[in-house]
Protein backbone atom coordinates (compact mmCIF):
# COMPACT_ATOMS: atom_id res chain seq x y z
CA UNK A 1 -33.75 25.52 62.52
CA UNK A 2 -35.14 29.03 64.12
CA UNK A 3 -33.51 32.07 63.72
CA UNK A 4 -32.71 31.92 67.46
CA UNK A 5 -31.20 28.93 66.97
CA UNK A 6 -28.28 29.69 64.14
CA UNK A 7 -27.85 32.96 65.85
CA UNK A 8 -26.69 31.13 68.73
CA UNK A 9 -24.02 28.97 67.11
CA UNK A 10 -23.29 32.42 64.73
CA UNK A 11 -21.48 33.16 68.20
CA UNK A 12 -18.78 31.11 68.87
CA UNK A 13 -17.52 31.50 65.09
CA UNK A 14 -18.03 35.35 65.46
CA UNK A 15 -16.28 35.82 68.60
CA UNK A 16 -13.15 32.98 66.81
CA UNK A 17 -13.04 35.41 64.29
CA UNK A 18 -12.85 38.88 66.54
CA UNK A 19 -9.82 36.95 68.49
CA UNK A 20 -7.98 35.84 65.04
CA UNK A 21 -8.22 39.57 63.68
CA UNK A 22 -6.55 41.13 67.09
CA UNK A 23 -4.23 38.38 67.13
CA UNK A 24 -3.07 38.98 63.59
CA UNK A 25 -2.75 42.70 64.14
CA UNK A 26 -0.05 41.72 67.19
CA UNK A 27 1.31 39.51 65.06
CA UNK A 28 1.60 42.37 62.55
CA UNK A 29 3.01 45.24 64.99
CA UNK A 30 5.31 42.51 66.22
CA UNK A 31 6.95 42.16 62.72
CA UNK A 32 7.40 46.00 62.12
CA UNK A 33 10.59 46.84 63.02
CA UNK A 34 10.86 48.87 66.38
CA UNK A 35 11.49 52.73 65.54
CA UNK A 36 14.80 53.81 66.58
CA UNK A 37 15.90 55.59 69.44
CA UNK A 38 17.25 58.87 68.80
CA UNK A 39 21.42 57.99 69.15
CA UNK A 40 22.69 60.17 71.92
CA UNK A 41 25.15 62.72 72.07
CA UNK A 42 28.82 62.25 72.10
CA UNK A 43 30.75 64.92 73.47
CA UNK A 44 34.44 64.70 74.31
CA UNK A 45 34.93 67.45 77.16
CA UNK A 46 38.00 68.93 78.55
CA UNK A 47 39.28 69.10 82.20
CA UNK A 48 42.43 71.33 83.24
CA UNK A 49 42.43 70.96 87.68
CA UNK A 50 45.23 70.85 90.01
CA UNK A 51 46.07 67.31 90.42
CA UNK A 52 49.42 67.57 91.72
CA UNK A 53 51.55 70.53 94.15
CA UNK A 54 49.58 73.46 95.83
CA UNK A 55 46.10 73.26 95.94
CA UNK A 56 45.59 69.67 94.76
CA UNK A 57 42.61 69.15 97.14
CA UNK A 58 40.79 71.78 95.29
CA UNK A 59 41.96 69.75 92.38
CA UNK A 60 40.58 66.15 93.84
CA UNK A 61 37.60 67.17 94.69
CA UNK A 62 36.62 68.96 91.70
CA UNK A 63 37.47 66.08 89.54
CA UNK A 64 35.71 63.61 91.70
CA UNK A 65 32.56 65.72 91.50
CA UNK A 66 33.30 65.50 87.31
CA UNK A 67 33.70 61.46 87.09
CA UNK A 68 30.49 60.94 89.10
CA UNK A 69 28.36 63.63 87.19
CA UNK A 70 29.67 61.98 84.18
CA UNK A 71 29.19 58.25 85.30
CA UNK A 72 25.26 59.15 85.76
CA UNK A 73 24.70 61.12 83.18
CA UNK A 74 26.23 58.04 80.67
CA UNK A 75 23.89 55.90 82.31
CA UNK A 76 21.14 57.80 81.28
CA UNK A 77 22.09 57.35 77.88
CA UNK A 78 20.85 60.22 76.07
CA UNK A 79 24.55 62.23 76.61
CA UNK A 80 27.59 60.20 76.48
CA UNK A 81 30.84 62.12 77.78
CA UNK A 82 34.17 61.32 77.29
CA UNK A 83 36.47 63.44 79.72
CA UNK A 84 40.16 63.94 78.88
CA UNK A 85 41.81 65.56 82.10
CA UNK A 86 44.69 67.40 81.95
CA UNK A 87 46.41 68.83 85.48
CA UNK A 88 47.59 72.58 85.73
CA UNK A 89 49.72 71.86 89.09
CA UNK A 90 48.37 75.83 89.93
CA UNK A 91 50.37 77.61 86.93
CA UNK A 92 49.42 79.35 84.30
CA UNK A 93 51.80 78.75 81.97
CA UNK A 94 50.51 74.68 82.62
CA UNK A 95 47.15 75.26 82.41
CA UNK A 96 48.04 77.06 79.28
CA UNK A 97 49.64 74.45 77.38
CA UNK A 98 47.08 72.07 78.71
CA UNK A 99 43.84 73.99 76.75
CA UNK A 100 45.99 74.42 74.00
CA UNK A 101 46.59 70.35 73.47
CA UNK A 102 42.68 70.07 74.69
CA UNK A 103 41.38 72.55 72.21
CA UNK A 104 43.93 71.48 69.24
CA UNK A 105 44.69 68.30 69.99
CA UNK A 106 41.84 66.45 71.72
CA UNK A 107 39.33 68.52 69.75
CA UNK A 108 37.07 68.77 72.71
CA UNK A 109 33.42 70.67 72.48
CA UNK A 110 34.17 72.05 75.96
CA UNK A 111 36.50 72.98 78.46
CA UNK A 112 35.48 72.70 82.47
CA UNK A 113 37.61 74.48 84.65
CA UNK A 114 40.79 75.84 85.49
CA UNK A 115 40.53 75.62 89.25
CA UNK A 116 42.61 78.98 90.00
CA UNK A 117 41.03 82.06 89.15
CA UNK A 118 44.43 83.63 87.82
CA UNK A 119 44.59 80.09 85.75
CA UNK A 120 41.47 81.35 83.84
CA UNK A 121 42.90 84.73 83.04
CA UNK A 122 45.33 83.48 80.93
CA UNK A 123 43.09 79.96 79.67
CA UNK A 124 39.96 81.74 79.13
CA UNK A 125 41.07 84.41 76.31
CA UNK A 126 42.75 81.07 74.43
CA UNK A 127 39.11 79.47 74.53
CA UNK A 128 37.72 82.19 73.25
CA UNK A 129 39.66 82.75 70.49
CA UNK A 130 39.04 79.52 69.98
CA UNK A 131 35.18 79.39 69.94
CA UNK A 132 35.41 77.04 72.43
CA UNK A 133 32.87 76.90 75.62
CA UNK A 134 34.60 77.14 78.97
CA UNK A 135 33.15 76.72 82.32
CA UNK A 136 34.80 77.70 85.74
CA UNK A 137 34.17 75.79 88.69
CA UNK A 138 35.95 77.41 91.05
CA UNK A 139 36.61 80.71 89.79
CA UNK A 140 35.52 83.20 92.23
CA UNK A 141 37.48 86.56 90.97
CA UNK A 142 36.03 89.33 89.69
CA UNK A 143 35.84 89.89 85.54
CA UNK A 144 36.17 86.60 84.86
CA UNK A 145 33.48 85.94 82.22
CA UNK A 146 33.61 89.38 80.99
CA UNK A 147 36.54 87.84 79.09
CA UNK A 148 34.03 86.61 76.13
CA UNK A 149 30.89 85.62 75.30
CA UNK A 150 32.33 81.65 75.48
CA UNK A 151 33.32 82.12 79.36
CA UNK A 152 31.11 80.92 81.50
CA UNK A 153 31.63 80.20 85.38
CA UNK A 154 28.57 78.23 87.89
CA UNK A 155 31.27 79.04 91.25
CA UNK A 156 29.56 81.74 92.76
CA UNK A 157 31.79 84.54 92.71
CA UNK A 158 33.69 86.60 96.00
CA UNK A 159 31.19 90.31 94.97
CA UNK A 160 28.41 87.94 95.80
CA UNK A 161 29.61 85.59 98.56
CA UNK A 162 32.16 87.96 100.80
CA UNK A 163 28.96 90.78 101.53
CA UNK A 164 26.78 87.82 102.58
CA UNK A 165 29.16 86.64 105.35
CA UNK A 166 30.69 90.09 106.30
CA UNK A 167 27.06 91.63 106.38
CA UNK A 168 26.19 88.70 109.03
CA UNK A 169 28.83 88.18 111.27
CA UNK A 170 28.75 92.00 111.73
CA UNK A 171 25.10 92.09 113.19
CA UNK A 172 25.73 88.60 115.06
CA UNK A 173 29.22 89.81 116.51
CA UNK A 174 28.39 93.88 116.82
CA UNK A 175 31.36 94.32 114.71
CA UNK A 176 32.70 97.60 114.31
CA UNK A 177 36.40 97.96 113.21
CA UNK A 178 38.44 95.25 111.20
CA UNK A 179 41.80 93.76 110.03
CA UNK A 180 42.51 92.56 106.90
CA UNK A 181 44.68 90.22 105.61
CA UNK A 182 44.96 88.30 101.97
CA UNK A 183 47.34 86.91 99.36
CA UNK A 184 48.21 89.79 97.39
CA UNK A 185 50.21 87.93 94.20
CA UNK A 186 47.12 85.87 93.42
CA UNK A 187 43.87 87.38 91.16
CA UNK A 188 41.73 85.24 93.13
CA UNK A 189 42.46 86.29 96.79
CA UNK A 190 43.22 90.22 95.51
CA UNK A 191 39.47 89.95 94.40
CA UNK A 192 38.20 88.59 97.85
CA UNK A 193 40.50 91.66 99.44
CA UNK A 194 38.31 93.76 97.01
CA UNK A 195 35.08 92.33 97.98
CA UNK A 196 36.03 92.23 101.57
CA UNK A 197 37.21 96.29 101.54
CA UNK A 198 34.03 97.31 99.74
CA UNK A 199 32.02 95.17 101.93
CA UNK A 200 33.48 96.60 104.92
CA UNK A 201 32.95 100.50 103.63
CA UNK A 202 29.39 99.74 102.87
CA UNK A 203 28.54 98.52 106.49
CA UNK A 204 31.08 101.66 107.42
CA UNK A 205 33.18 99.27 109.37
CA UNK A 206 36.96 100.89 110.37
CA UNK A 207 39.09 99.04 108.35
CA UNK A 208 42.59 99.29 111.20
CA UNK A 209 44.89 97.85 108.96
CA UNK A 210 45.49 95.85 105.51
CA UNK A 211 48.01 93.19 105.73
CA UNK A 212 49.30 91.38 102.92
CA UNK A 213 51.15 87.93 102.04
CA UNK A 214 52.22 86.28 99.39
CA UNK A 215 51.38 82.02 98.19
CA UNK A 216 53.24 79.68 100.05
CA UNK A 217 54.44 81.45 103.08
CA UNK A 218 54.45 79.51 106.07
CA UNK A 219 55.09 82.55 108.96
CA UNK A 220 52.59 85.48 109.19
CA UNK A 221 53.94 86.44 112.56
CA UNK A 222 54.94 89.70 111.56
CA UNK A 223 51.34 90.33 110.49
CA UNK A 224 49.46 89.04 113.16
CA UNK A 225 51.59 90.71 115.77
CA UNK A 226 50.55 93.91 114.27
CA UNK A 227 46.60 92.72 113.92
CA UNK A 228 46.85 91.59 117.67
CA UNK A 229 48.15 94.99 119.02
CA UNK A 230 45.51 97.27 116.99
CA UNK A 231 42.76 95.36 118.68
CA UNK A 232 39.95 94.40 115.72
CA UNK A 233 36.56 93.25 116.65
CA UNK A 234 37.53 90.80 113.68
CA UNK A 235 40.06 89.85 111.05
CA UNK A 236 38.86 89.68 107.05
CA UNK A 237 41.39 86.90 105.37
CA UNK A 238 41.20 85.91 101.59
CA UNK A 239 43.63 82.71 101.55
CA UNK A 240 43.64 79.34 99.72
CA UNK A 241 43.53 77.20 102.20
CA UNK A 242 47.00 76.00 102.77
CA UNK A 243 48.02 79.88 103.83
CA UNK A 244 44.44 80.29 105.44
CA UNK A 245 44.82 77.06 107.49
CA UNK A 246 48.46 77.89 108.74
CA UNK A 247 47.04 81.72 109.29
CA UNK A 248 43.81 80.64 111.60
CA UNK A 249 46.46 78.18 113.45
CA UNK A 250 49.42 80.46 114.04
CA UNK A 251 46.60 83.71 115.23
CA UNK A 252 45.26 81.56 117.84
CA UNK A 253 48.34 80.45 119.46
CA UNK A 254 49.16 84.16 119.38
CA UNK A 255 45.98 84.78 121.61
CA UNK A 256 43.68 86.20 118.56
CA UNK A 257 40.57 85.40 119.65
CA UNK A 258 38.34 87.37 117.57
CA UNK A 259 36.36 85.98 114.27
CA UNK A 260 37.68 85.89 111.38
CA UNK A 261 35.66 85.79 108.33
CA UNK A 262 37.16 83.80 105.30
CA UNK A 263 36.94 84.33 101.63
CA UNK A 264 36.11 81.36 99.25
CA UNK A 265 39.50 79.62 99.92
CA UNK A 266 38.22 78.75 102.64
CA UNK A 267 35.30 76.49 101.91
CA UNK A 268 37.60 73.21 101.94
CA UNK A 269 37.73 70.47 104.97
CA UNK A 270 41.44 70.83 104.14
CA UNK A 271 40.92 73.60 106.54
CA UNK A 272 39.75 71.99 109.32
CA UNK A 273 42.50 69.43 108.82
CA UNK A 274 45.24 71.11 108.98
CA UNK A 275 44.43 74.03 111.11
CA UNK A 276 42.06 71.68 113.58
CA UNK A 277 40.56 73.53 116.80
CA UNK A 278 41.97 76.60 115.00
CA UNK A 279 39.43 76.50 112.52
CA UNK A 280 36.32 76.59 115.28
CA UNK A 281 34.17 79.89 114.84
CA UNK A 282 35.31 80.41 110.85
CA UNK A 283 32.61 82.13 109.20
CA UNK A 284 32.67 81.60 105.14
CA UNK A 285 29.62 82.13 102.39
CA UNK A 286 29.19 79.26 99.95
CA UNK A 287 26.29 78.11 97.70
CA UNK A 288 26.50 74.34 99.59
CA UNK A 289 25.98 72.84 102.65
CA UNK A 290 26.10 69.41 102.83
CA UNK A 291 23.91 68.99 105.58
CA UNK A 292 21.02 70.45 103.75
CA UNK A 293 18.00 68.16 104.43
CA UNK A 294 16.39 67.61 100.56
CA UNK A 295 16.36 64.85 98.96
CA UNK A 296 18.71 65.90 96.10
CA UNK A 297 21.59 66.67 98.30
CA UNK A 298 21.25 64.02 100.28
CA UNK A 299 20.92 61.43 97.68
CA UNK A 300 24.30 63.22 96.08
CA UNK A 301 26.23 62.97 99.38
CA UNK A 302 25.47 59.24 99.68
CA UNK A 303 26.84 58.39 96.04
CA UNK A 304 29.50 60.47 96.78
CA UNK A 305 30.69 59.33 99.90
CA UNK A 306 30.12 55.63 98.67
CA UNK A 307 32.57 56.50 95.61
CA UNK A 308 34.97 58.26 97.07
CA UNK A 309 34.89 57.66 101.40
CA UNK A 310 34.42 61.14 102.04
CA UNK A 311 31.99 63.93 101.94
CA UNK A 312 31.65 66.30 98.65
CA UNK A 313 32.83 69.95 100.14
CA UNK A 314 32.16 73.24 98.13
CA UNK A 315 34.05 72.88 95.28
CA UNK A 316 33.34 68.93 94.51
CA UNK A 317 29.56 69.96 94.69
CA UNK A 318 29.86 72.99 91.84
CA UNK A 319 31.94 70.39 89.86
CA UNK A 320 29.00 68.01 89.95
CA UNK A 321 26.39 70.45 88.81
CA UNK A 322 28.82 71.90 86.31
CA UNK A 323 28.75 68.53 84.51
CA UNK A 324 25.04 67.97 84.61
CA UNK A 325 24.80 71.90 83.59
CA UNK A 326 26.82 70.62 80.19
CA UNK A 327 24.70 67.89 79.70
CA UNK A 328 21.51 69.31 79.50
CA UNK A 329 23.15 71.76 77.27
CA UNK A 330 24.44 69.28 74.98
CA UNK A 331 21.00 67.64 75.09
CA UNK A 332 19.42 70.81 73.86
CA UNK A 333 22.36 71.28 71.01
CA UNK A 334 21.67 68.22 69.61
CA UNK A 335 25.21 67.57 68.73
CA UNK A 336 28.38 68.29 69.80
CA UNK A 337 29.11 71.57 68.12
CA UNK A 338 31.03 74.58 69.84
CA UNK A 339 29.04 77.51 68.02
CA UNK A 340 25.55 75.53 69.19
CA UNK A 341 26.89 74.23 72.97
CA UNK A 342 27.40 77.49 73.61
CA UNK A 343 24.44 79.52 72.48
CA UNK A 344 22.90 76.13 74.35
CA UNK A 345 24.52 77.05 77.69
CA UNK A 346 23.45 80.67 77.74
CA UNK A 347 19.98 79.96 77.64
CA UNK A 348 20.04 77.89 81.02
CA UNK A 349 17.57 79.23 83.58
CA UNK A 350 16.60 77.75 87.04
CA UNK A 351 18.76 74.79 86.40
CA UNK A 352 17.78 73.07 89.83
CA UNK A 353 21.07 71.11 90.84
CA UNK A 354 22.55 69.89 94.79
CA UNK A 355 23.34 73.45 94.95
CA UNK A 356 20.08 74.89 94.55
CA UNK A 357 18.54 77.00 91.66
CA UNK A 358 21.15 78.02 89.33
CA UNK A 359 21.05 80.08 86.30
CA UNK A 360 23.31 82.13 84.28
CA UNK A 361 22.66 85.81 83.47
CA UNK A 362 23.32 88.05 80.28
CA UNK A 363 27.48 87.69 80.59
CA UNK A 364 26.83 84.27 81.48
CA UNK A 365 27.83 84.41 85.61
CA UNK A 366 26.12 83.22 88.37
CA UNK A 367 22.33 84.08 89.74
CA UNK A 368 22.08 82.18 93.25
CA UNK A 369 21.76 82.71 96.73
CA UNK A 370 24.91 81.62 98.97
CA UNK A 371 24.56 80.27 102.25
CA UNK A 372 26.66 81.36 105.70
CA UNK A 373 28.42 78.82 107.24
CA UNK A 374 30.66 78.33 110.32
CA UNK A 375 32.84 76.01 111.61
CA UNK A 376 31.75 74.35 115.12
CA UNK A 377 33.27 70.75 116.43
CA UNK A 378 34.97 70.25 113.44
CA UNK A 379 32.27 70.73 110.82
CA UNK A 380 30.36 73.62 108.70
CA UNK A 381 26.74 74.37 110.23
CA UNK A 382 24.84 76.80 109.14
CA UNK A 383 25.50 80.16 110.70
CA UNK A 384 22.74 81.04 112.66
């Protein structure tokens, strides 16, 4: 037989033998046991909202924004959160008692919320003292995480918002002298008044008057009748939005037809609810607008609206990023561990969530940019 000859048939046996040497290497991979996927973080976190009396639509939406945050993230599967919520009902001495039970009882790595600014004031200190990480939502008052280095807050607060809208419906509206009117036994609208004074003094506005009220009042006639006769180019108001709903409805029917300007309260469709055709030319400063055309927002308010029949306003939208803002914070922890979650949360930088880029500077409050709205046929639109 020639050489050419064997090495012909050497062929089919060499290229047999190339196929049963891969095959046996599969065979062999197959057998090794997979390598195991890093377990994911459990983290039981608190939640202390309004779910019942005054202000319980703050309340609803926040948690809604919470439960789907947390339903995606557990999907994911490298964070799994457990949260136990625990309503306030709007008093202090409630949303007290509730971190305490969270905190001692629960043993939860974090606490989201209070909703009420003057909630925090009383919650935050006991979370601190506690070494455990707290995160407001919604709390919009000045000083709030300057009450430790475990207070955090992603609501962007009144000294940032209230200048925005002020400083713009001025120029739009040639504004030149001003009313204003706010909820003087309440941190959270005293700190709008603040904002909205200073605010007014830098543009050198004439503040006329200052009127005050105090939470759940239903008749501001006395107040309005003495706004109406000075004659303001506008009217400043820093309400939650039961009062500030009942306020825009009861100045119209009095013949006020100048702007007003709203402080955070505002940012609710409870607003437009209850105070209806009232409501029309309301200028407020948030960090969301629903209407935003990106795909992140608008994927958010379809899963929203599919959950829960409605659209996500201001506060469920913060509530939602606050979540995810835990999560990736967990993430980087590596465990559930106070000390660790919250050295974890002070490092976040240009955390890019529905409301935009979000980070948290050196005492741990917010860095973004808020947008102007107003209310026109019965929805916010940008304020042009």
């Amino acid at each position: 037989m020639s050489r050419t000859i064997r090495f012909i048939c050497l062929i089919p046996m060499l290229v047999f033998a190339l196929v049963f040497m891969g095959a046996a290497k599969d065979a062999q991979k197959a057998a090794q046991p997979a390598k195991p996927k890093v377990p994911p973080v459990n983290a039981k976190i608190g939640v202390i909202s309004i779910i019942t009396g005054q202000g319980a639509g703050y309340g609803e939406a926040i948690t809604n924004g919470f439960k789907l945050a947390r339903d995606e993230v557990n999907a994911r599967g490298e964070v799994k959160i457990e949260l136990v919520i625990e309503d306030s009902s709007g008093k202090q001495e409630q949303a007290l008692a509730a971190a305490q039970k969270l905190i001692n009882s629960s043993q939860v790595v974090a606490i989201l919320g209070p909703t009420l600014s003057t909630e925090m004031k009383v919650v935050g200190p006991e979370a601190n003292a506690s070494g455990v990480p707290i995160m407001g939502t919604s709390t919009t008052a000045a000083g709030i995480t300057q009450i430790g280095k475990f207070v955090f807050r992603n609501s962007l607060p009144e000294s940032l918002a209230i200048p925005a809208s002020v400083k713009k419906a001025a120029k739009k509206y040639g504004i030149r002298k001003v009313a204003i009117l706010y909820g003087n036994d309440d941190v959270f609208t005293k700190s709008g008044f603040d904002s909205m004074k200073k605010a007014s003094e830098d543009l050198k506005l004439d503040i006329l008057t200052v009127e005050t009220f105090q939470k759940g009042q239903s008749d501001y006639k006395a107040q309005l009748t003495k706004i109406k006769s000075m004659n303001p180019d506008a009217v400043f108001c820093s309400a939650l939005y039961e009062e500030g709903a009942v306020i825009l409805s009861q100045a119209r029917k009095m013949g006020i037809k100048v702007p007003f300007v709203g402080g955070n309260g505002f940012n609710s469709p409870k607003v437009i609810e209850i105070a209806k055709e009232a409501a029309e030319g309301l200028v407020v400063a948030t960090p969301w607008f629903a209407d935003r055309n990106t795909p992140k927002v608008k994927s958010f308010v379809a899963r929203y609206e599919k959950a829960y029949g409605k659209k996500p306003d201001q506060f469920a939208a913060q509530a939602y990023d606050a979540l995810y803002i835990m999560a990736e914070a967990l993430k980087k922890a590596g465990k559930a561990d106070r000390g660790l979650l919250r050295d974890s949360l002070a490092g976040v930088k240009n955390f890019d969530g529905v409301l935009g880029k979000f980070s948290f500077d050196a005492e741990r409050d917010v860095v973004m940019e808020p947008n102007v709205l107003i209310i026109q046929g019965g929805k916010f639109r940008m304020f042009q």
